[in-house]
N, C-alpha and C. Protein backbone atom coordinates (compact mmCIF):
# COMPACT_ATOMS: atom_id res chain seq x y z
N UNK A 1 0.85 -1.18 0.00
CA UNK A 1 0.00 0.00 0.00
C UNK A 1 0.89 1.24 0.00
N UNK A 2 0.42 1.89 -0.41
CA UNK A 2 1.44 3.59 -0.65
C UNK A 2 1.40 4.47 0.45
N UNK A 3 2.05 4.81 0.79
CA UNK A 3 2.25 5.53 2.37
C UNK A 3 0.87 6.92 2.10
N UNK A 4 0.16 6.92 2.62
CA UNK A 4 -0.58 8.00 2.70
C UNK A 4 -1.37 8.48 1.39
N UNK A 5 -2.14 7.04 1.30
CA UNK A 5 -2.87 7.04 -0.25
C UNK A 5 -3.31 5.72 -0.63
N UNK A 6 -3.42 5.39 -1.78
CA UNK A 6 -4.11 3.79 -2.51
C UNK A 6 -3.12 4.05 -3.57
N UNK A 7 -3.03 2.62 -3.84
CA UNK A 7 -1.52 2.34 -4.57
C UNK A 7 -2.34 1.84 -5.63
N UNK A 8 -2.69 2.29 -7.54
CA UNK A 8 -3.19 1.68 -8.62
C UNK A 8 -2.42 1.03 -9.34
N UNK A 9 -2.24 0.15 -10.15
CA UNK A 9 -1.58 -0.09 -10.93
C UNK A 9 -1.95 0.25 -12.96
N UNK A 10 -0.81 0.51 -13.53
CA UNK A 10 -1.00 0.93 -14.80
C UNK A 10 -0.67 -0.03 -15.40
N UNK A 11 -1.07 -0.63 -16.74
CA UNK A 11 -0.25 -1.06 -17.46
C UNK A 11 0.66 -0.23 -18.45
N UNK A 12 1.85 -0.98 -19.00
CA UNK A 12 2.58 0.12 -19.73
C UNK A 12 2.62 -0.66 -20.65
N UNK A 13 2.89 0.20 -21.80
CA UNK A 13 3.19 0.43 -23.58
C UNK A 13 4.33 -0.57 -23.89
N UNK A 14 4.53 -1.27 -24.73
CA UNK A 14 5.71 -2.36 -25.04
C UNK A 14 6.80 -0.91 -24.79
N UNK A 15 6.63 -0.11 -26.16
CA UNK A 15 7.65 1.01 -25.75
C UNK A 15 8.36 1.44 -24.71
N UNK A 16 7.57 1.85 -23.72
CA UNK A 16 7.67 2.17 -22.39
C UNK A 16 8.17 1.40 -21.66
N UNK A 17 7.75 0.05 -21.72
CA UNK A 17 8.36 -0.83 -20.94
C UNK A 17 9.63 -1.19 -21.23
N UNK A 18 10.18 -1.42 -22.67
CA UNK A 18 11.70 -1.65 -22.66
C UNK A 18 12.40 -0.32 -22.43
N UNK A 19 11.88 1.17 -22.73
CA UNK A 19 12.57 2.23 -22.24
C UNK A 19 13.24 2.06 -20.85
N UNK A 20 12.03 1.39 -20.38
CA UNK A 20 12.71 1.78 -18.62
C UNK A 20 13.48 0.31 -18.53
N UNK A 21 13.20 -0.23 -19.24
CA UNK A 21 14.02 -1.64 -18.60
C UNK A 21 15.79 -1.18 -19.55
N UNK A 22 15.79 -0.13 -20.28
CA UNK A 22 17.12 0.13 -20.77
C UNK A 22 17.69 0.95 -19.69
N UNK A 23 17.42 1.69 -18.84
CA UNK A 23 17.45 2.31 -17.82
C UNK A 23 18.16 1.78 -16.54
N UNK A 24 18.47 0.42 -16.31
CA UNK A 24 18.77 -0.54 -15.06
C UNK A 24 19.74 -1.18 -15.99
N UNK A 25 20.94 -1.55 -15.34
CA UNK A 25 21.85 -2.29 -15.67
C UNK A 25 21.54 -3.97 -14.88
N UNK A 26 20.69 -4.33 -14.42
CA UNK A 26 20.69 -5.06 -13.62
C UNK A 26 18.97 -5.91 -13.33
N UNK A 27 19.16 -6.90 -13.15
CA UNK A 27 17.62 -7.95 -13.30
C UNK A 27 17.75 -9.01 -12.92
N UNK A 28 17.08 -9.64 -13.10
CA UNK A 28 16.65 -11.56 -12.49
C UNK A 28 15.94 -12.10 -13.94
N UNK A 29 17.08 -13.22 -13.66
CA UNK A 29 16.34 -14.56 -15.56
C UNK A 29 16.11 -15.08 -14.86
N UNK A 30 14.77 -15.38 -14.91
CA UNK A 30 14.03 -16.62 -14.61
C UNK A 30 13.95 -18.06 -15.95
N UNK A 31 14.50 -19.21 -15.46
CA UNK A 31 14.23 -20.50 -15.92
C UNK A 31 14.35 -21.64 -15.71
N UNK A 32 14.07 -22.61 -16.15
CA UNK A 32 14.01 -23.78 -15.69
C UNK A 32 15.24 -24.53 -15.29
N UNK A 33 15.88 -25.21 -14.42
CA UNK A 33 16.84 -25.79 -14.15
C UNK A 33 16.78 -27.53 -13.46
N UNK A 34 17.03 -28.23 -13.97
CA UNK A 34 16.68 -29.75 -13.46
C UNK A 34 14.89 -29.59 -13.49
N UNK A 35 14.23 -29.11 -14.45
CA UNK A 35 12.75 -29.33 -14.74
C UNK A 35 11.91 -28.55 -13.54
N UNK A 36 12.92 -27.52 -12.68
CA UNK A 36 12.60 -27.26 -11.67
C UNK A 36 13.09 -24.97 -11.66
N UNK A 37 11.86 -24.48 -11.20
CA UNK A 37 12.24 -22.96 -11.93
C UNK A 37 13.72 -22.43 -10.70
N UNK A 38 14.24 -21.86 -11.67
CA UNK A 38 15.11 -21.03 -10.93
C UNK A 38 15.50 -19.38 -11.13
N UNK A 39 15.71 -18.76 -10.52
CA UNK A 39 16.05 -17.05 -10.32
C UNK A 39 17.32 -16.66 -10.30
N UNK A 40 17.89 -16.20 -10.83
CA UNK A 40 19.17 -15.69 -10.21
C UNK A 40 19.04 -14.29 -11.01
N UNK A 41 20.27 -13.22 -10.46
CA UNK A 41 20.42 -12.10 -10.42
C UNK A 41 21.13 -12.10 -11.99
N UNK A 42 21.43 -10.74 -12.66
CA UNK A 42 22.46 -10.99 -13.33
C UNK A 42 22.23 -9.73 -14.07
N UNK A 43 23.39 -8.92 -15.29
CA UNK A 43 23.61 -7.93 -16.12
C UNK A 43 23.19 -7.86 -17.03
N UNK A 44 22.82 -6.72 -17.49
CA UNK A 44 22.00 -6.88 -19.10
C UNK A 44 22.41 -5.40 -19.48
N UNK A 45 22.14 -5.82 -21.23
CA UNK A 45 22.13 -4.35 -21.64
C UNK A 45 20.77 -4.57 -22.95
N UNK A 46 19.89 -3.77 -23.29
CA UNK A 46 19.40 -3.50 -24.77
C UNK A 46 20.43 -3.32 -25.72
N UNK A 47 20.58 -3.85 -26.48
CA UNK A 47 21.21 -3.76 -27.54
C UNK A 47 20.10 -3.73 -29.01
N UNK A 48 20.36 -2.95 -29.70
CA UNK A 48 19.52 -3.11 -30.63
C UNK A 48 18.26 -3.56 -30.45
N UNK A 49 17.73 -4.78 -31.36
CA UNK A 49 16.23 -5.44 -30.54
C UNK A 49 16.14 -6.65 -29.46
N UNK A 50 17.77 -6.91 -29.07
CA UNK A 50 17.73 -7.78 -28.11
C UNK A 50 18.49 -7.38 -26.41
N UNK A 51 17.81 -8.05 -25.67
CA UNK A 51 18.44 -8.15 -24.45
C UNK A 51 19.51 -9.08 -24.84
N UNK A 52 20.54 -8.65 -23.83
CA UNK A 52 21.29 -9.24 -23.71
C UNK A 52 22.13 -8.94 -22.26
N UNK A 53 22.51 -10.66 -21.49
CA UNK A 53 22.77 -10.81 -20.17
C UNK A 53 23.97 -10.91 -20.51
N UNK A 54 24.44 -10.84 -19.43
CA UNK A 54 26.35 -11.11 -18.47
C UNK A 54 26.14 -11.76 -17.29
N UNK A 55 26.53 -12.98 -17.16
CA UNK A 55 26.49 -13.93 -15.91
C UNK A 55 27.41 -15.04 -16.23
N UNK A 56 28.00 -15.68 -14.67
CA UNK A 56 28.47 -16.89 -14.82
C UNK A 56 28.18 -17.96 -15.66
N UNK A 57 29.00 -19.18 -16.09
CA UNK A 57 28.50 -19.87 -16.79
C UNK A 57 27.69 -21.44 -16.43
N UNK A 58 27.23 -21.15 -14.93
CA UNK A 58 26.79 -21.91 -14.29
C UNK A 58 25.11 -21.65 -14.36
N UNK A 59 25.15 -20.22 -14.19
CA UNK A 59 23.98 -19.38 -14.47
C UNK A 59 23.17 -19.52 -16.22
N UNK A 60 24.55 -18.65 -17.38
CA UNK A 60 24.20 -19.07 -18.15
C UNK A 60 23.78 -20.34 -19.37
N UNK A 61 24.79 -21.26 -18.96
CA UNK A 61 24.57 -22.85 -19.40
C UNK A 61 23.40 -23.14 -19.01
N UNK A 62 22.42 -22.77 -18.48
CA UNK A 62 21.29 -23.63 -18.06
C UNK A 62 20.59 -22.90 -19.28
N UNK A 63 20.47 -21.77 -19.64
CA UNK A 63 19.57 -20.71 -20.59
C UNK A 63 19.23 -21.43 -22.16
N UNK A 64 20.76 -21.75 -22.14
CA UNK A 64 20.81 -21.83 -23.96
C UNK A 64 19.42 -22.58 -24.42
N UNK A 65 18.93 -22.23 -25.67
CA UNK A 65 17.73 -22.44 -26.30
C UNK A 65 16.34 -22.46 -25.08
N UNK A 66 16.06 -22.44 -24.37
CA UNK A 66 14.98 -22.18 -23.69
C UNK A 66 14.22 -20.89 -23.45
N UNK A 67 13.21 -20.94 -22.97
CA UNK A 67 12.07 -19.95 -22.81
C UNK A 67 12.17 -19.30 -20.75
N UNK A 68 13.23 -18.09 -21.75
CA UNK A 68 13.16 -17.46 -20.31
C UNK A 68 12.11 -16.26 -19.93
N UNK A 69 12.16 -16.20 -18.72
CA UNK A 69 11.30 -14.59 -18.15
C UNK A 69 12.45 -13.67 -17.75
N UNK A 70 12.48 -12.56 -17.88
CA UNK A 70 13.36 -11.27 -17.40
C UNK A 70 12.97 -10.32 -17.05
N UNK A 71 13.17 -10.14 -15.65
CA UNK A 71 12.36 -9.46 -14.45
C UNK A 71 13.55 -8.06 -13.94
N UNK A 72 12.83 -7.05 -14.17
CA UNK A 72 13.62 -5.51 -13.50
C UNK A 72 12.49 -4.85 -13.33
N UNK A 73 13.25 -3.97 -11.97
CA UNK A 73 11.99 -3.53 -11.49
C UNK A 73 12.83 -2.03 -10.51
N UNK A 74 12.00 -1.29 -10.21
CA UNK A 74 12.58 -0.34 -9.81
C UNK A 74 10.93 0.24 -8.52
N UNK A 75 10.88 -0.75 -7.61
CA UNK A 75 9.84 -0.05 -6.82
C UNK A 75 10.38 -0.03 -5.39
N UNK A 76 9.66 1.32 -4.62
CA UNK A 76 10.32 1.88 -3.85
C UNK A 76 9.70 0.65 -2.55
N UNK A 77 10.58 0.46 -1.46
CA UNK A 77 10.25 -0.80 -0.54
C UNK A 77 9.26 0.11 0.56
N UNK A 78 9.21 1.17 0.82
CA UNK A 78 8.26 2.10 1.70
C UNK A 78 7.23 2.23 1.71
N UNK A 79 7.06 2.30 0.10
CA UNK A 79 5.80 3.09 -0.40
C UNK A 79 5.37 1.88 -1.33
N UNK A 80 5.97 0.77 -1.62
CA UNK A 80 5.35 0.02 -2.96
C UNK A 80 5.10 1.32 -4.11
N UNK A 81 5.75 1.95 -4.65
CA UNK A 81 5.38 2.66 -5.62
C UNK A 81 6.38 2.21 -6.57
N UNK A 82 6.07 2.64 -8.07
CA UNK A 82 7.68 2.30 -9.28
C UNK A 82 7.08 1.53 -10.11
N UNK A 83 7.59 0.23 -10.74
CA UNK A 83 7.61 0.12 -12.15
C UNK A 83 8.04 -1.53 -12.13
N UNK A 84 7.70 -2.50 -12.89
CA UNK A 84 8.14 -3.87 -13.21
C UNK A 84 7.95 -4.26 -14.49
N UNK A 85 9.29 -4.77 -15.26
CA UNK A 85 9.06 -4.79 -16.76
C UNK A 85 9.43 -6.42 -16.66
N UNK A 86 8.55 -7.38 -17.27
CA UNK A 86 9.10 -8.25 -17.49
C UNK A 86 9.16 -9.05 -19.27
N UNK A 87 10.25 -9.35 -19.65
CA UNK A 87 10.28 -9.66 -20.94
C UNK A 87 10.58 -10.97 -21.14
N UNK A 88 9.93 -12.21 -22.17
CA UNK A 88 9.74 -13.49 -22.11
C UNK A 88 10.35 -13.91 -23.38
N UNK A 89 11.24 -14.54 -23.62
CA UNK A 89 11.67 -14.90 -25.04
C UNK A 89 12.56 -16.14 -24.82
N UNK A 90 13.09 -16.54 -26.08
CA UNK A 90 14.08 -17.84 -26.09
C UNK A 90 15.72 -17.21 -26.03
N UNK A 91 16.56 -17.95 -25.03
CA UNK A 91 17.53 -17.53 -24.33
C UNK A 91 18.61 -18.12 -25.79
N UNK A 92 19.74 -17.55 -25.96
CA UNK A 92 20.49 -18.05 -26.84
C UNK A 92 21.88 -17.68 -26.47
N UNK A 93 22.84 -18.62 -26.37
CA UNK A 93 24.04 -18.47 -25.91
C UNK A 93 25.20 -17.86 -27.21
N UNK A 94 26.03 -16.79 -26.47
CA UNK A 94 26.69 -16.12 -27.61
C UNK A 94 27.79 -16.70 -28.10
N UNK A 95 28.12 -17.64 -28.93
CA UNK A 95 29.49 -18.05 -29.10
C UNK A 95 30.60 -17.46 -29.64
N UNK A 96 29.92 -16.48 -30.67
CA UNK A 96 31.06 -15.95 -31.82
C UNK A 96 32.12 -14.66 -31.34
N UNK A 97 32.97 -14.64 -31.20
CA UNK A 97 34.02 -13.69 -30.10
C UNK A 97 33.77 -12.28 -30.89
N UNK A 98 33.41 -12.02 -31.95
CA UNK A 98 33.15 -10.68 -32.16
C UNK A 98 31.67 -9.92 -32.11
N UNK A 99 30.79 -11.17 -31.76
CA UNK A 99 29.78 -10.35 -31.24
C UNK A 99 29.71 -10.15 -29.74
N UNK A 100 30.29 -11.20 -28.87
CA UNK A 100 30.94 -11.03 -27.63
C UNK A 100 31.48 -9.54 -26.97
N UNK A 101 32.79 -9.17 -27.82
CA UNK A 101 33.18 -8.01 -27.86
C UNK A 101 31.85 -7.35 -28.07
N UNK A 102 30.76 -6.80 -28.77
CA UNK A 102 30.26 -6.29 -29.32
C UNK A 102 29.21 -5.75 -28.46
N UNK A 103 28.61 -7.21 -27.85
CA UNK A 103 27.97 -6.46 -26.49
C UNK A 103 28.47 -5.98 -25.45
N UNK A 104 29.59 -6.92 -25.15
CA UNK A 104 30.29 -6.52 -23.82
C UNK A 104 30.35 -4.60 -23.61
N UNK A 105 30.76 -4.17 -24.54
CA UNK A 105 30.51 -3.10 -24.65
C UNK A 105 29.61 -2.26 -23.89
N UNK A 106 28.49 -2.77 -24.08
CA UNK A 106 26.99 -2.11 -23.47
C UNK A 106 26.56 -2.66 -22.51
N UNK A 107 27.27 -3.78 -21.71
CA UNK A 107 26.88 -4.05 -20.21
C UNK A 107 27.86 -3.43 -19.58
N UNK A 108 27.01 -3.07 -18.33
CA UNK A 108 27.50 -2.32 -16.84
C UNK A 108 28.85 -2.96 -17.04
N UNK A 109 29.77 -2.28 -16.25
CA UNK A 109 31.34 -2.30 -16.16
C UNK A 109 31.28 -3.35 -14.67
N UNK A 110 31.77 -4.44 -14.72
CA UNK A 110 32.18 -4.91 -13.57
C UNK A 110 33.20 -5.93 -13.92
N UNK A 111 34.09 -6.66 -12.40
CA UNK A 111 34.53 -7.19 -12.56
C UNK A 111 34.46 -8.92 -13.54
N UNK A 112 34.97 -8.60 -14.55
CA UNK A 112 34.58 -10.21 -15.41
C UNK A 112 35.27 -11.60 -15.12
N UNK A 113 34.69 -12.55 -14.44
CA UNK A 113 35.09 -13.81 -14.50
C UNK A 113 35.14 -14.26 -15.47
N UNK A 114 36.22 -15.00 -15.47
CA UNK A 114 36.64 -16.20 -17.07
C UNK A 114 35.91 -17.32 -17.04
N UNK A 115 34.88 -17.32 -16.47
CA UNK A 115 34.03 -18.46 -17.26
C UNK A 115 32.66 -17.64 -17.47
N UNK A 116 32.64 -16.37 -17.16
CA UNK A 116 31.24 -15.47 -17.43
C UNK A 116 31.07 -16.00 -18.87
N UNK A 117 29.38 -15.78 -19.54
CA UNK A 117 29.59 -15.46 -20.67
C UNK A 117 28.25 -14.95 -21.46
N UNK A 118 28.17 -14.52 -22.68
CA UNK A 118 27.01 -13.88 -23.02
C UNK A 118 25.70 -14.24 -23.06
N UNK A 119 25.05 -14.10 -23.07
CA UNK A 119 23.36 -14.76 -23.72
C UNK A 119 22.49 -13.82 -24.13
N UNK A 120 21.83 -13.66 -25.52
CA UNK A 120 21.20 -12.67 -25.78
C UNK A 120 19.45 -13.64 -25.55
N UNK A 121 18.48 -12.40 -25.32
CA UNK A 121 17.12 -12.69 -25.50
C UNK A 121 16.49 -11.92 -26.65
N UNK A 122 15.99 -12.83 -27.70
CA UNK A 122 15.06 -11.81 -28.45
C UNK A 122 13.45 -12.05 -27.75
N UNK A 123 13.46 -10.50 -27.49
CA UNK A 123 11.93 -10.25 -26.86
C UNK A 123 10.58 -10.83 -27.94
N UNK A 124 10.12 -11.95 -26.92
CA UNK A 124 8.48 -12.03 -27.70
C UNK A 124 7.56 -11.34 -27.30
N UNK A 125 7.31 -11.78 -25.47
CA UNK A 125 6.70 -11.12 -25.01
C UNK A 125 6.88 -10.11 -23.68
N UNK A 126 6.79 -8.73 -23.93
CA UNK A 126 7.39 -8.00 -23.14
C UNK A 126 6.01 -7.35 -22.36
N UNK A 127 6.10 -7.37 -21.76
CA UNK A 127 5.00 -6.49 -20.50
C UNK A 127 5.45 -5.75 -19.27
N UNK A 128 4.51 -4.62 -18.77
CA UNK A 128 5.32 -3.90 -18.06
C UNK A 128 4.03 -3.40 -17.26
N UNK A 129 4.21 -3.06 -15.75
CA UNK A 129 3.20 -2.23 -15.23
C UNK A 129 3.92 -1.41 -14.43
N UNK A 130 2.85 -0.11 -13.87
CA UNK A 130 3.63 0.68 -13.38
C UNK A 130 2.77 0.82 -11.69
N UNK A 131 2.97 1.02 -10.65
CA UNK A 131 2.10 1.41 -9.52
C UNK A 131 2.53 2.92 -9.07
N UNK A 132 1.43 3.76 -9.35
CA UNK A 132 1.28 5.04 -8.76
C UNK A 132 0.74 4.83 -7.83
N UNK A 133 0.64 6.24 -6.57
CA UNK A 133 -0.16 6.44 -5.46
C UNK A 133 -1.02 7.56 -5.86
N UNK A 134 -2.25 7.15 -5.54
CA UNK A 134 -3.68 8.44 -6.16
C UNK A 134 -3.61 9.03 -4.37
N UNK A 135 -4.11 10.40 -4.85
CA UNK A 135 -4.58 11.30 -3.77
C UNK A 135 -5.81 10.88 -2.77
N UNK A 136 -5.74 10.75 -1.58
CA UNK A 136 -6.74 10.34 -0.97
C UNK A 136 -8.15 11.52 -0.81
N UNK A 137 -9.16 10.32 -1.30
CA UNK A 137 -10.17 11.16 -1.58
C UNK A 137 -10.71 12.25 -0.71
N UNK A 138 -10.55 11.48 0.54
CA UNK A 138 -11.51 12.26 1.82
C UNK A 138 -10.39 13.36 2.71
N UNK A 139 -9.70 13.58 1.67
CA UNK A 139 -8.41 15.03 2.05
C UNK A 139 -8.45 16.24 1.95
């Protein structure tokens, strides 16, 4: 609930929704692992029309060819107010070293482990909502 108000929710515009999800260097892939779902944290950048992650290869080896979810979100823990974009597509592992280079580029700067490695998502289905706080009526 929103501190001093009613908390609505919006839906947002495909547009809108990858805008703000270009906005965060940072998210959760959701997918399947031993037939069983799993979460982990991990880096991304938009690139052109695809996401594309930076994670271990413990993380990413599970991805290749499957149907992931990709969850960023930016809502405030006080107020529940902010924004959740999530985008659903087939995960594909990057092999070729010059497209490698290519994204690396456009993910957040951190320290890189040598067994990290790429995975792009092309977006099928992307959805996004937003939660505002409305003015309380009887104010």
């Amino acid at each position: 609930m929103a501190v001093d108000g009613v908390r609505e929710s919006r839906e947002l515009s495909v547009d809108t929704a990858l805008h703000l999800l270009g906005t965060i260097g940072f998210g959760r892939v959701a997918f399947s692992r031993y037939a069983l779902p799993a979460i982990r944290p991990v880096s991304h950048a938009l690139v052109e029309d695809h996401l594309v992650i930076y994670a271990d290869a413990a993380t990413t080896g599970a991805l290749d060819r499957q149907v992931v979810a990709y969850e960023v979100d930016a809502i405030d823990h006080r107020t529940s107010l902010g924004w959740c974009v999530i985008v659903t597509g087939i995960a594909d592992t990057v092999r070729d070293q010059h497209e490698i280079v290519h994204y690396q580029q456009f993910l957040p700067a951190r320290t890189v482990g040598s067994g990290d490695r790429v995975t792009r998502i092309l977006p099928d289905i992307v959805t996004g909502v937003e939660y505002v706080g409305l003015v309380d009526a009887d104010r």
